[in-house]
C-alpha atoms as a PDB file:
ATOM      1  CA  UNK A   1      34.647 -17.170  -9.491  1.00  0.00           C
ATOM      2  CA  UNK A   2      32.785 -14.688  -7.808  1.00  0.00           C
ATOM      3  CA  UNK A   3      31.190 -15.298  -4.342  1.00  0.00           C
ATOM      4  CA  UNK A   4      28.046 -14.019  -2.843  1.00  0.00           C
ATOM      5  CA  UNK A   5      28.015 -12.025  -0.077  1.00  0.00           C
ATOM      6  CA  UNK A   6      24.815 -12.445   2.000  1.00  0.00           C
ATOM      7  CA  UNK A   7      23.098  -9.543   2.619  1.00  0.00           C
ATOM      8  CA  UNK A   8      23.334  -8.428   6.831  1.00  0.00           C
ATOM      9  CA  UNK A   9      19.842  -7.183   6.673  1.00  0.00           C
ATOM     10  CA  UNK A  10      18.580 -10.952   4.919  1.00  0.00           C
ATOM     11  CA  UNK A  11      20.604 -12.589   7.907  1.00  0.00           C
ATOM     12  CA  UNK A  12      18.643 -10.550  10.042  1.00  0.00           C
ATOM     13  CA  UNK A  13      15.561 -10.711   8.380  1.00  0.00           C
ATOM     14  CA  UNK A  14      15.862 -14.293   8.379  1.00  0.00           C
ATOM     15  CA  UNK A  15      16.694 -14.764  12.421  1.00  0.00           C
ATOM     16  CA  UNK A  16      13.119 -12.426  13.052  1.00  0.00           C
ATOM     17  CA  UNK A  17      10.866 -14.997  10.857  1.00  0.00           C
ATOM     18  CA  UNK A  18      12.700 -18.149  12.548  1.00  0.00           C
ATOM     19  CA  UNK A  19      12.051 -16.501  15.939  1.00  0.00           C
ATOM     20  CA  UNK A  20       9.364 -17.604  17.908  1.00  0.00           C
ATOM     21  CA  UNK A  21       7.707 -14.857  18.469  1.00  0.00           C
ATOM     22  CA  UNK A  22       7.067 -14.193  14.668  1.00  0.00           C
ATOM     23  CA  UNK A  23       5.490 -18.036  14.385  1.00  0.00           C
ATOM     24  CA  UNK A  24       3.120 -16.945  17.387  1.00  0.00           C
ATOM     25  CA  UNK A  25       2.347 -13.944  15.297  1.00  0.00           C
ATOM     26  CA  UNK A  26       2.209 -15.265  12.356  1.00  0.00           C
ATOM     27  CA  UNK A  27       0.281 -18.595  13.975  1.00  0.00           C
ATOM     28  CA  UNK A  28      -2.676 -16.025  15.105  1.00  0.00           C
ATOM     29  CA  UNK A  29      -2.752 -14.188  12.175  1.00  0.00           C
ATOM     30  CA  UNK A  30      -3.561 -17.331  10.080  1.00  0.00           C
ATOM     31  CA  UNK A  31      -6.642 -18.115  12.099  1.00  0.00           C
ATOM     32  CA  UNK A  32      -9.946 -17.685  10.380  1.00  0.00           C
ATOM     33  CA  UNK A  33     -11.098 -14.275  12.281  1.00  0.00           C
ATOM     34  CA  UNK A  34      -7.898 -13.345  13.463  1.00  0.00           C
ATOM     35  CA  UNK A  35      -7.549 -10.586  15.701  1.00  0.00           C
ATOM     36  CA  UNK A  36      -5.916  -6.750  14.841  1.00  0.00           C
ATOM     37  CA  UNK A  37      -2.350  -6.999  16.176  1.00  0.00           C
ATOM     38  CA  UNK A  38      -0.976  -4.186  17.553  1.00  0.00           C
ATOM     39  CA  UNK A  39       2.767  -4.729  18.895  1.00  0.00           C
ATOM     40  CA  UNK A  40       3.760  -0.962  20.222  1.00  0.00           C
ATOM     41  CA  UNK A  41       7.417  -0.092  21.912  1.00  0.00           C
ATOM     42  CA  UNK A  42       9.048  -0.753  19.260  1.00  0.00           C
ATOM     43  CA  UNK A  43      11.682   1.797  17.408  1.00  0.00           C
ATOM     44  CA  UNK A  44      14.381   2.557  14.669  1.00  0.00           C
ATOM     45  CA  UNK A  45      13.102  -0.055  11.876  1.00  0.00           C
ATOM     46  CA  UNK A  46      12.084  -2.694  14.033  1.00  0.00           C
ATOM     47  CA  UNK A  47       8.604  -2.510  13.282  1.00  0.00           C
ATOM     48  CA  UNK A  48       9.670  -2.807   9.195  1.00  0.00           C
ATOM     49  CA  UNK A  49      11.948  -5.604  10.144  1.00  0.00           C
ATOM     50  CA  UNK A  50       8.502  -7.528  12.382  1.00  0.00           C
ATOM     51  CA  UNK A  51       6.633  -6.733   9.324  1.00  0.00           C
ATOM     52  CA  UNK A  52       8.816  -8.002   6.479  1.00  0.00           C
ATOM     53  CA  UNK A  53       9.421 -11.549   9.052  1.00  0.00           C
ATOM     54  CA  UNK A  54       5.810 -12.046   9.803  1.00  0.00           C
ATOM     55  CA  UNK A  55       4.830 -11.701   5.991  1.00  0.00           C
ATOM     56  CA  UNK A  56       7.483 -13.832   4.955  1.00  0.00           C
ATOM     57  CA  UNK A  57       6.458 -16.138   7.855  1.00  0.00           C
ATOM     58  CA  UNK A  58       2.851 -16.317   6.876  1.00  0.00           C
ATOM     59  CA  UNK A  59       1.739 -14.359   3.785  1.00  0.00           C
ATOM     60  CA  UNK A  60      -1.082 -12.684   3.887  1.00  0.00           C
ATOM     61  CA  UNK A  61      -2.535  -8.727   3.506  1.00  0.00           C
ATOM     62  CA  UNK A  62      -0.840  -6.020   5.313  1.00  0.00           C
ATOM     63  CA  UNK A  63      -2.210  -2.458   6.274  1.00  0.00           C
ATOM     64  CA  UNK A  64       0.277  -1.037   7.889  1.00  0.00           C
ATOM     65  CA  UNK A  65      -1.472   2.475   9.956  1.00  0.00           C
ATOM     66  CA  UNK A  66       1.624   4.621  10.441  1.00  0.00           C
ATOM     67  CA  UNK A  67       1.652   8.298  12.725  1.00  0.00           C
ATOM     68  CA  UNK A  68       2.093  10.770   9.520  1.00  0.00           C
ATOM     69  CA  UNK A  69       3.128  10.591   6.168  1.00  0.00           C
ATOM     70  CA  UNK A  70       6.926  10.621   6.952  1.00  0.00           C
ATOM     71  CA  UNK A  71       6.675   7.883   8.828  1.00  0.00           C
ATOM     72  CA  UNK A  72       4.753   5.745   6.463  1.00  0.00           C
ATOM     73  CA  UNK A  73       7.345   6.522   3.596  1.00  0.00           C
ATOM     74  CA  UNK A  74      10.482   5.339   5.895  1.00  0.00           C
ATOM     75  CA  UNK A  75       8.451   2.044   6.741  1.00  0.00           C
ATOM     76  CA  UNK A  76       7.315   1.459   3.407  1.00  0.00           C
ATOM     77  CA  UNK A  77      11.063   2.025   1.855  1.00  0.00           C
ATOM     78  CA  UNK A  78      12.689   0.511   4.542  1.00  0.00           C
ATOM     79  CA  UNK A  79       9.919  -2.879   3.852  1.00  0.00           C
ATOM     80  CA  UNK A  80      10.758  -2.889   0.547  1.00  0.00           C
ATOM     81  CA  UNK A  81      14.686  -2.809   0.749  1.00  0.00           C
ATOM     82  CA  UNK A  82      13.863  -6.204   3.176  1.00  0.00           C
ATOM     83  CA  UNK A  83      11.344  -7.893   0.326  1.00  0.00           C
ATOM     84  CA  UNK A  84      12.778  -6.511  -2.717  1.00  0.00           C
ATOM     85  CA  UNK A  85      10.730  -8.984  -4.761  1.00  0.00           C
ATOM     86  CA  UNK A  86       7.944  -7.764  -3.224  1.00  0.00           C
ATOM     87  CA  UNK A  87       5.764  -4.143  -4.415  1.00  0.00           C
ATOM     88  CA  UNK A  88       5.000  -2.413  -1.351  1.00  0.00           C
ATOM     89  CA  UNK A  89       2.418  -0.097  -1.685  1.00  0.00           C
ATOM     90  CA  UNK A  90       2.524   3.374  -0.015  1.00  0.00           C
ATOM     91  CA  UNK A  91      -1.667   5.396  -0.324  1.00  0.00           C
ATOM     92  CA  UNK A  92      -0.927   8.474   0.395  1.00  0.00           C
ATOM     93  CA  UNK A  93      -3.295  11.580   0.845  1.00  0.00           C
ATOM     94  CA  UNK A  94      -4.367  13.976  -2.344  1.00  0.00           C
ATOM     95  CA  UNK A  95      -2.544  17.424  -0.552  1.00  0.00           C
ATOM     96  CA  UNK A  96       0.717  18.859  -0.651  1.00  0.00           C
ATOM     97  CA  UNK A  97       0.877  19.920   2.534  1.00  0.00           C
ATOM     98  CA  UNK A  98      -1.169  18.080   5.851  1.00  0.00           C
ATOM     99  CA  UNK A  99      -4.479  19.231   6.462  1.00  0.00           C
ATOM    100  CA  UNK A 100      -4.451  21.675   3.832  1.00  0.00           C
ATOM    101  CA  UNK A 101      -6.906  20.538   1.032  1.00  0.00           C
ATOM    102  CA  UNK A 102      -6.578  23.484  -1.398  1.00  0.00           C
ATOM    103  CA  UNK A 103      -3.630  22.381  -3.102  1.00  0.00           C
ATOM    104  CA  UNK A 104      -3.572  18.977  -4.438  1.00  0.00           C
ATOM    105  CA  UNK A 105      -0.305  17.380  -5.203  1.00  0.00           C
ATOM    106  CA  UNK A 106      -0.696  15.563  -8.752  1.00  0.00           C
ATOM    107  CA  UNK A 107       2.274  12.984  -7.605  1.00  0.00           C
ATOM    108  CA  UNK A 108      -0.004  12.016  -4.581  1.00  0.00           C
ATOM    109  CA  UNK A 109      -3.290  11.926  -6.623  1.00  0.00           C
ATOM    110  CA  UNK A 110      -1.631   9.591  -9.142  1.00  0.00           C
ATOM    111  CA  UNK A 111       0.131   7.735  -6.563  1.00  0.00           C
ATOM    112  CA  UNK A 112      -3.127   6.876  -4.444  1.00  0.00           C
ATOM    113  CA  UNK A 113      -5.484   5.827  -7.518  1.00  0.00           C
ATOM    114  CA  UNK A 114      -3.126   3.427  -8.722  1.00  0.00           C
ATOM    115  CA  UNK A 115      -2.716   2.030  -5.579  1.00  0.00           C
ATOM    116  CA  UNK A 116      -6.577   2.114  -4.732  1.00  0.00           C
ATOM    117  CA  UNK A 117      -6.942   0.897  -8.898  1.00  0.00           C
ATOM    118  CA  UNK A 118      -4.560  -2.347  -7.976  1.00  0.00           C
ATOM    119  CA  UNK A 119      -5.982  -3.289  -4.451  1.00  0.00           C
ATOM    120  CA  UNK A 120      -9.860  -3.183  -6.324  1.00  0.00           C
ATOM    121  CA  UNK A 121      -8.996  -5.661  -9.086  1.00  0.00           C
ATOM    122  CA  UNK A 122      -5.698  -7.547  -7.942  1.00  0.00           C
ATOM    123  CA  UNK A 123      -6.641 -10.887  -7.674  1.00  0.00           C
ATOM    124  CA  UNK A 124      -3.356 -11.545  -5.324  1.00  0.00           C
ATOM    125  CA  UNK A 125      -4.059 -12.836  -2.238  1.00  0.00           C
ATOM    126  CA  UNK A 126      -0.578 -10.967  -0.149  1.00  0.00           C
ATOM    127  CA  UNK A 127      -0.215  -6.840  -0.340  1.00  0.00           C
ATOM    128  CA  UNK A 128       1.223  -4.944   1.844  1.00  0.00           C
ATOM    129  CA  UNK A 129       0.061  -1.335   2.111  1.00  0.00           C
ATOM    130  CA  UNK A 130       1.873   1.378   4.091  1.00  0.00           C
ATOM    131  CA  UNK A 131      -0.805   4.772   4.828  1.00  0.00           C
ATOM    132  CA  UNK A 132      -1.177   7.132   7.720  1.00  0.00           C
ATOM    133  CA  UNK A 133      -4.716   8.488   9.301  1.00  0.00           C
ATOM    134  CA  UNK A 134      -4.861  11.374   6.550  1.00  0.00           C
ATOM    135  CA  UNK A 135      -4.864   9.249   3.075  1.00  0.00           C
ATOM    136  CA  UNK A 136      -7.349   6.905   5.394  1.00  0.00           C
ATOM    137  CA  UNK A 137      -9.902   9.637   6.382  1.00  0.00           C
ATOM    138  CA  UNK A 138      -9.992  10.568   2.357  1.00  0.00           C
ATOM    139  CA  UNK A 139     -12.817   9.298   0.503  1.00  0.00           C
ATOM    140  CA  UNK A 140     -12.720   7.228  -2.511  1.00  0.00           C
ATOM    141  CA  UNK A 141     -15.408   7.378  -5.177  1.00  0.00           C
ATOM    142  CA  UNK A 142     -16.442   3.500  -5.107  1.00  0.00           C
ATOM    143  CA  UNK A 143     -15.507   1.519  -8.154  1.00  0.00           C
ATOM    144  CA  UNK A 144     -19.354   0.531  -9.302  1.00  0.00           C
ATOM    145  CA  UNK A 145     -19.686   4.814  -9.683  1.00  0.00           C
ATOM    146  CA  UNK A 146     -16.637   5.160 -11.232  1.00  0.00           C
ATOM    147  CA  UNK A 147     -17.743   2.116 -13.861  1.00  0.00           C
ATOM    148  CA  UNK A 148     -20.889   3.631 -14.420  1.00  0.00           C
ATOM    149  CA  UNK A 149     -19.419   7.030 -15.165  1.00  0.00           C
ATOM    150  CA  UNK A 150     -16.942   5.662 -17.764  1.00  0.00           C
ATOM    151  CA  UNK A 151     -16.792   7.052 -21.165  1.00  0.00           C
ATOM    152  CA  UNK A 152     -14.712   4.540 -23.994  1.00  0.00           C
ATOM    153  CA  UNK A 153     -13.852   5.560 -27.027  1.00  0.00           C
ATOM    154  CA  UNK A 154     -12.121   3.626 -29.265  1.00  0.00           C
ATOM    155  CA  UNK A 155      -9.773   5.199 -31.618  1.00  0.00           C
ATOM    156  CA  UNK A 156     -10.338   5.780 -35.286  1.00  0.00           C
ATOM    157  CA  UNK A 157     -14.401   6.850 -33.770  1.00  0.00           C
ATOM    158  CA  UNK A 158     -15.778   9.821 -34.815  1.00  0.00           C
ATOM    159  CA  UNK A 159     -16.971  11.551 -32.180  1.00  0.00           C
ATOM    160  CA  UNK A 160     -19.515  14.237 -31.164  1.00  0.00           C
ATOM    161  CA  UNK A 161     -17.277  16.857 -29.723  1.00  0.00           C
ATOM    162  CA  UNK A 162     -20.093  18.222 -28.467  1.00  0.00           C
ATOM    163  CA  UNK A 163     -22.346  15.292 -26.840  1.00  0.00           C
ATOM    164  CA  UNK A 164     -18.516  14.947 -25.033  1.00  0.00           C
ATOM    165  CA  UNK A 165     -18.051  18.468 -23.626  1.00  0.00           C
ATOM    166  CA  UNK A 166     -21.543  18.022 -22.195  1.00  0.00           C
ATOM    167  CA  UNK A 167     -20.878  14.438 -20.478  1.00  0.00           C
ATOM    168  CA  UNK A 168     -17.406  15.996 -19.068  1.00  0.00           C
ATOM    169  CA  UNK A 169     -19.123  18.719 -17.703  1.00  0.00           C
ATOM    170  CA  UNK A 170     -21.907  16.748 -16.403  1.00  0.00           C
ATOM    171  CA  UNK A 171     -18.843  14.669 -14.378  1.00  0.00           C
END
């Protein structure tokens, strides 16, 4: 029979959210109005490691701020190698390249209206979302314009070709 090897990052994992620290985190983060934490000095994945313990520890949402887009990819990979039942979400920013908003990377666009398309009609009650100042600064058309500004067709319609080229083009 074959055995199962635990998993050295699980045993770890599993030490932070036992640790007391995490249950004073966690304990703070549960009250109604809880305070922004902000734990700095810490390096490597540490921070991935706090984040994964605390959410096991006590559920909840998660936006995770980090420096640059870099850095939010290794946390949000390196979070969901720790919860790998868990989605974590990564927003990103529209560009290819930082501060540069003439080229639009279609990976990124995608990438950030699912994201913002599951977090404004999930029902779940614990996400985690890794992002960076850039993606945050970007504005969102709000989901009441973006209903309003729908066009459904249903197949087998006919359809005005016209009446839609001038609704498109209105948009």
């Amino acid at each position: 029979p074959q055995m199962s090897v635990p998993n050295p990052a699980e045993k770890l994992l599993q030490r932070y959210a036992d640790s007391s620290r995490i249950e004073e985190i966690a304990r703070l983060s549960r009250k109604k109005g809880a305070p922004r934490i902000q734990v700095k000095g810490l390096a490597g994945s540490l921070e991935s490691f706090l984040i994964a313990a605390n959410y096991r520890h006590a559920g909840g949402h998660y936006l995770v701020v980090a420096t640059d887009k870099e850095e939010a990819a290794y946390i949000q990979n390196t979070i969901a190698e720790l919860l790998p039942k868990k989605q974590i979400r990564l927003l990103p920013d529209s560009f290819r390249r930082p501060l540069n908003f003439d080229v639009l990377d279609p990976t990124n666009v995608l990438l950030r209206t699912e994201t913002i398309n599951y977090l404004t009609h999930s029902k779940a009650k614990c996400e985690i979302v890794v992002t960076y100042p850039e993606a945050l600064f970007e504005q969102v058309v709000s989901p009441r314009e973006l209903t309003k500004s729908r066009i459904e067709l249903t197949k087998g319609e006919d359809l005005n070709v016209d009446t839609i080229i001038e609704v498109l083009v209105e948009y």
